[in-house]
PDB file of N, CA and C in Angstrom:
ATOM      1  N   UNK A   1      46.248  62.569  50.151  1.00  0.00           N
ATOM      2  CA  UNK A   1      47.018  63.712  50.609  1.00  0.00           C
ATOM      3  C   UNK A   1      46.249  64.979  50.236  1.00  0.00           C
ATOM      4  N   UNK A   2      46.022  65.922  51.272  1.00  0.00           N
ATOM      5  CA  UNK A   2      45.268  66.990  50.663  1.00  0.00           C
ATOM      6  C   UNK A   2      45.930  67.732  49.561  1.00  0.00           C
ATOM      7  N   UNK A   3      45.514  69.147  48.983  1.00  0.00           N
ATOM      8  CA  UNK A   3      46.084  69.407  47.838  1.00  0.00           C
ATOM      9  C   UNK A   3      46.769  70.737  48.227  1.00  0.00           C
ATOM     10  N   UNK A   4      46.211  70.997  50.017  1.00  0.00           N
ATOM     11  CA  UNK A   4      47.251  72.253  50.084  1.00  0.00           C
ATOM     12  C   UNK A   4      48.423  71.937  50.839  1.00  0.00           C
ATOM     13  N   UNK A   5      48.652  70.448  50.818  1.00  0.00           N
ATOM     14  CA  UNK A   5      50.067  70.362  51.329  1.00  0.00           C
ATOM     15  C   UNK A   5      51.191  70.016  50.515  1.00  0.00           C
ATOM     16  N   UNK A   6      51.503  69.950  49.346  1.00  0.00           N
ATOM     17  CA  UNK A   6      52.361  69.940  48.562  1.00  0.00           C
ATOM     18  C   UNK A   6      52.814  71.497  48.677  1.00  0.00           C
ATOM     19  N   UNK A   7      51.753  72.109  48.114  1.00  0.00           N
ATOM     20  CA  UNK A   7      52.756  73.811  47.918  1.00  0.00           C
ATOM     21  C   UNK A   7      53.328  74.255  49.777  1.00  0.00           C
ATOM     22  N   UNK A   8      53.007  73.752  50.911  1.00  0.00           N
ATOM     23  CA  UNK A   8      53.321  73.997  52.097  1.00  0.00           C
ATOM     24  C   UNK A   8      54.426  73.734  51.841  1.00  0.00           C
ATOM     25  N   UNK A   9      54.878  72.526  51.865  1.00  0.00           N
ATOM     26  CA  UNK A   9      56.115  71.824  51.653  1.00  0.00           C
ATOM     27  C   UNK A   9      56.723  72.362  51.193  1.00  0.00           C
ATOM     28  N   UNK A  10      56.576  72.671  49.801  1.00  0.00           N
ATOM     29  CA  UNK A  10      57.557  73.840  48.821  1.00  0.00           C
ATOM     30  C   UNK A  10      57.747  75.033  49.567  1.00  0.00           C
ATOM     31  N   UNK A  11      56.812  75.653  50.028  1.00  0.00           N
ATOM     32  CA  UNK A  11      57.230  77.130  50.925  1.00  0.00           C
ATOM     33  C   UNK A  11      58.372  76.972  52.115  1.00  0.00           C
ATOM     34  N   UNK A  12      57.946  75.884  52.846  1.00  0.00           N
ATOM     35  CA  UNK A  12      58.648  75.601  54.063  1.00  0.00           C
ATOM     36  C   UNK A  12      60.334  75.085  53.559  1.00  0.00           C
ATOM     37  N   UNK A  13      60.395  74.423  52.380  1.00  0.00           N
ATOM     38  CA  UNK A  13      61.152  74.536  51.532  1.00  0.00           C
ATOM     39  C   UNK A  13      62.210  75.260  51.342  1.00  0.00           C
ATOM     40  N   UNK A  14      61.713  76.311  50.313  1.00  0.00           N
ATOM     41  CA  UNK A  14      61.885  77.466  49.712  1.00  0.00           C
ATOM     42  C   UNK A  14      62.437  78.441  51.099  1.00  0.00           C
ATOM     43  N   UNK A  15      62.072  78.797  52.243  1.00  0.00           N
ATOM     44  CA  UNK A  15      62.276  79.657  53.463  1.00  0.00           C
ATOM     45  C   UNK A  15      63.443  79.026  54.207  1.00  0.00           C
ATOM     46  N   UNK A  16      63.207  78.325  54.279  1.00  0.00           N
ATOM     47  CA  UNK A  16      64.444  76.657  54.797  1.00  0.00           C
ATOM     48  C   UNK A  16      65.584  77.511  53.922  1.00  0.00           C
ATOM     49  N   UNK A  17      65.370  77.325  52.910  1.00  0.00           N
ATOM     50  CA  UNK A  17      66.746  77.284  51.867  1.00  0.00           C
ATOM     51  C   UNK A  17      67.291  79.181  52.087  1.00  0.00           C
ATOM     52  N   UNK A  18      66.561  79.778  51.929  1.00  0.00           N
ATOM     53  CA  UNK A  18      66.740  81.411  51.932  1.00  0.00           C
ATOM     54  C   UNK A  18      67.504  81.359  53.442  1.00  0.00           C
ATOM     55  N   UNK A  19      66.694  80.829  54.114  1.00  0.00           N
ATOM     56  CA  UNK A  19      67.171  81.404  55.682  1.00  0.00           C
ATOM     57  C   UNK A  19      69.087  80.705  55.895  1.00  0.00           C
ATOM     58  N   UNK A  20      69.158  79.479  55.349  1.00  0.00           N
ATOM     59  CA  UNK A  20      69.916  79.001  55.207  1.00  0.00           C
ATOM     60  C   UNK A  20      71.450  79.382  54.221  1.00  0.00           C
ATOM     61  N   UNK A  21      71.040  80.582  53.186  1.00  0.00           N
ATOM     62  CA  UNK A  21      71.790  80.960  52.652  1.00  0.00           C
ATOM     63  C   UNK A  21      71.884  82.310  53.169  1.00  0.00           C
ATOM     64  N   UNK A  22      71.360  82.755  53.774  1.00  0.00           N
ATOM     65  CA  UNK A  22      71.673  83.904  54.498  1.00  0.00           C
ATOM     66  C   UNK A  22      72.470  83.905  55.957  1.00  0.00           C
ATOM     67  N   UNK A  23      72.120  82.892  56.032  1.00  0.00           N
ATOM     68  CA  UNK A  23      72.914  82.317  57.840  1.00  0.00           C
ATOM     69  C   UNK A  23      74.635  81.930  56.695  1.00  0.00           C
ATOM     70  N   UNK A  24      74.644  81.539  56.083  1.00  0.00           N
ATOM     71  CA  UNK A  24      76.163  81.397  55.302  1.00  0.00           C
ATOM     72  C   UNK A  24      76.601  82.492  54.876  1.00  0.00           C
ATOM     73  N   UNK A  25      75.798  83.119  54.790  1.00  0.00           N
ATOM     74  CA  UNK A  25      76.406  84.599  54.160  1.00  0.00           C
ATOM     75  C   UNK A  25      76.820  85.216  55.105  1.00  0.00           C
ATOM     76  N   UNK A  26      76.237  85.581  56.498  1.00  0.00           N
ATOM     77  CA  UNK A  26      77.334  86.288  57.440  1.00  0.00           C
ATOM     78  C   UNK A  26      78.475  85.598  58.061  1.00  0.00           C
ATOM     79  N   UNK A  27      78.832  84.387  57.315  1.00  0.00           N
ATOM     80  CA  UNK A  27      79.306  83.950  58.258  1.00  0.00           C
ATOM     81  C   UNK A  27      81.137  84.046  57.539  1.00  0.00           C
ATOM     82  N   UNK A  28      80.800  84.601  56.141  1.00  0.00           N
ATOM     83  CA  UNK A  28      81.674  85.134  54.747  1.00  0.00           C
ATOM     84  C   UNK A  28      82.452  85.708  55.756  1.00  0.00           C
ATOM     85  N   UNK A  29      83.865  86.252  55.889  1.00  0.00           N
ATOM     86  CA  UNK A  29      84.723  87.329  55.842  1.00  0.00           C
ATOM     87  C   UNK A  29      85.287  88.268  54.670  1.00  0.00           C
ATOM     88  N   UNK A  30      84.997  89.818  54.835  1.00  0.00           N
ATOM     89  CA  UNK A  30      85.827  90.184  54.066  1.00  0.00           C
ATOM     90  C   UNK A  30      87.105  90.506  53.849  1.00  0.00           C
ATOM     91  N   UNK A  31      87.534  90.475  52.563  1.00  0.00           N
ATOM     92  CA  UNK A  31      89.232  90.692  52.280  1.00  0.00           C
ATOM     93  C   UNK A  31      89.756  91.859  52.091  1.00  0.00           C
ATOM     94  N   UNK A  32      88.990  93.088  52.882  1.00  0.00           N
ATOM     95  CA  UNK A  32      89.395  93.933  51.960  1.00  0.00           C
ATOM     96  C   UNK A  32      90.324  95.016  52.121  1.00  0.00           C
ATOM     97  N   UNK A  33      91.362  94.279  53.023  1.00  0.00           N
ATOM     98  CA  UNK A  33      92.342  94.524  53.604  1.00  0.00           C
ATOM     99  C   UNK A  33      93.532  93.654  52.599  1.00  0.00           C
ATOM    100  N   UNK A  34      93.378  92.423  51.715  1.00  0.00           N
ATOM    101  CA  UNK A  34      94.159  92.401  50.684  1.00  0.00           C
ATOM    102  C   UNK A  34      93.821  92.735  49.609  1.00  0.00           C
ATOM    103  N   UNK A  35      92.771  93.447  49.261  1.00  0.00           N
ATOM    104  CA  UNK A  35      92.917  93.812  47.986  1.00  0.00           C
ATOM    105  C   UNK A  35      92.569  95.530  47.691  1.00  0.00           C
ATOM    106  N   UNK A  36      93.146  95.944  48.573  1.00  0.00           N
ATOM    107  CA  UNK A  36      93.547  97.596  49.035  1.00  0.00           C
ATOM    108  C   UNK A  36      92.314  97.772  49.037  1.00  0.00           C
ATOM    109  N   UNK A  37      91.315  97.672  49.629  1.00  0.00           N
ATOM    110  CA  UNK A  37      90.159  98.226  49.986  1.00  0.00           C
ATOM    111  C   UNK A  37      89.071  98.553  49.044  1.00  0.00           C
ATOM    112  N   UNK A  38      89.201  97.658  48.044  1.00  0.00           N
ATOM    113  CA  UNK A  38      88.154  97.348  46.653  1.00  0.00           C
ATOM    114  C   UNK A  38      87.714  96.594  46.434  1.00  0.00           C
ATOM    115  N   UNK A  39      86.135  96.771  46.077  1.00  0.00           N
ATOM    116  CA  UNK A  39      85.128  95.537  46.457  1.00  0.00           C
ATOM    117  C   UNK A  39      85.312  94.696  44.808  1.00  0.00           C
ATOM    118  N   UNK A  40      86.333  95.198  44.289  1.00  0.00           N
ATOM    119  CA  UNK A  40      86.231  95.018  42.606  1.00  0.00           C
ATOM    120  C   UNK A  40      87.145  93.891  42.695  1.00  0.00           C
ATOM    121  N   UNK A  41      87.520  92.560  42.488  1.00  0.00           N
ATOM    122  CA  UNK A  41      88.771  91.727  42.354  1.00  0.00           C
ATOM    123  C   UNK A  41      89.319  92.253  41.111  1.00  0.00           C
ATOM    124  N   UNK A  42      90.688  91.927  41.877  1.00  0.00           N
ATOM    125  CA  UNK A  42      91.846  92.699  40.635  1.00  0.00           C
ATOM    126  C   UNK A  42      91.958  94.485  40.711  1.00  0.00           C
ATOM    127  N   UNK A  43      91.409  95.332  41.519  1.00  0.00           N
ATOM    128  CA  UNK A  43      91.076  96.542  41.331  1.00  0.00           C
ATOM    129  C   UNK A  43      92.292  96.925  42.661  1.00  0.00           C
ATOM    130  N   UNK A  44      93.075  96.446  43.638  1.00  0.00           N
ATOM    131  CA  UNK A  44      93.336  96.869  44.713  1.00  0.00           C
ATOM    132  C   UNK A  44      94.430  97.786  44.355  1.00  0.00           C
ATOM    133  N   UNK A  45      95.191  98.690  45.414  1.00  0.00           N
ATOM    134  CA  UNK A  45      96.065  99.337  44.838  1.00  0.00           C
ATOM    135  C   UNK A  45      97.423  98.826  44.669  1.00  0.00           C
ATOM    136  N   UNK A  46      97.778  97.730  45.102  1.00  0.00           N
ATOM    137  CA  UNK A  46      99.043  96.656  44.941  1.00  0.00           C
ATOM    138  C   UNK A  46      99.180  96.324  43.782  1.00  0.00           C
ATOM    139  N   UNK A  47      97.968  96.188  42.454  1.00  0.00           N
ATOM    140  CA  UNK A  47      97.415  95.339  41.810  1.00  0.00           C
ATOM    141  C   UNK A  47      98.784  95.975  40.720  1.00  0.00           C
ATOM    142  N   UNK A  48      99.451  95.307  39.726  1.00  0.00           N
ATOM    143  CA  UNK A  48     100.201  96.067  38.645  1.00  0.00           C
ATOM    144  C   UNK A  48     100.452  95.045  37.420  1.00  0.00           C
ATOM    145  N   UNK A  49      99.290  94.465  37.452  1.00  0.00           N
ATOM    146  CA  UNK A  49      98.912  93.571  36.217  1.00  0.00           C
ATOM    147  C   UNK A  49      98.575  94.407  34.892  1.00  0.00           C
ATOM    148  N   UNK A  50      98.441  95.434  35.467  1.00  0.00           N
ATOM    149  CA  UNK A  50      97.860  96.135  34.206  1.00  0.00           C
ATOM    150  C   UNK A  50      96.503  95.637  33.631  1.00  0.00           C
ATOM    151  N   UNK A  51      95.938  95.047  33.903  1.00  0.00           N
ATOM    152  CA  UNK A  51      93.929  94.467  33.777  1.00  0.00           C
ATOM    153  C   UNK A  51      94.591  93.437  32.574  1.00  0.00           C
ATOM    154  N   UNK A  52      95.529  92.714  31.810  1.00  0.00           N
ATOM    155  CA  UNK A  52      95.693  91.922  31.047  1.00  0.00           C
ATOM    156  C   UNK A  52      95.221  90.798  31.551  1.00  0.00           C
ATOM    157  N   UNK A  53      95.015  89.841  30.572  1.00  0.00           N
ATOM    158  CA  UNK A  53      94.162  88.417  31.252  1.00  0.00           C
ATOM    159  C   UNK A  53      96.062  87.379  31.081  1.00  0.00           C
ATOM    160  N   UNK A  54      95.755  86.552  31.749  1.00  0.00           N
ATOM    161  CA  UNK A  54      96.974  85.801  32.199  1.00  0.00           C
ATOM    162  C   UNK A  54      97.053  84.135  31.449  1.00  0.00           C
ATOM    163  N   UNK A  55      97.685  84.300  30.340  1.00  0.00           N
ATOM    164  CA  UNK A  55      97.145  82.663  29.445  1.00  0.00           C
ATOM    165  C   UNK A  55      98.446  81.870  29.358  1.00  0.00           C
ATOM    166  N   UNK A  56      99.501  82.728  30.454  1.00  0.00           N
ATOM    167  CA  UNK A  56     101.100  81.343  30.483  1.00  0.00           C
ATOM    168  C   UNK A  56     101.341  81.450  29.255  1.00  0.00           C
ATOM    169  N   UNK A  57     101.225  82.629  28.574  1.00  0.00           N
ATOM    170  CA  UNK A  57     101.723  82.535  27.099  1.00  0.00           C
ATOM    171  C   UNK A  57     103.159  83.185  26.904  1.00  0.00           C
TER     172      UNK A  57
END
């Protein structure tokens, strides 16, 4: 096997995988119509948790 086809493989690889997580990524919707228009979770203006963490205690 020559020795410049292993790292090919890995590139073709590696581009495979990028292109592939980017084709999933537009395919995301955003929410940001439930969470009053904040890219922050937990930040929307509905929100009245007061930022406390939630332990069913």
């Amino acid at each position: 096997m020559p020795s410049w086809l292993v790292p090919l493989i890995c590139l073709v690889a590696f581009v495979g995988f990028i292109w592939f997580a980017f084709r999933q990524g537009t395919k995301v919707m955003s929410d940001k119509a439930d969470n009053g228009g904040s890219d922050l979770p937990g930040m929307g203006s509905g929100d009245s948790s007061g930022g406390g963490s939630h332990h069913g205690f």
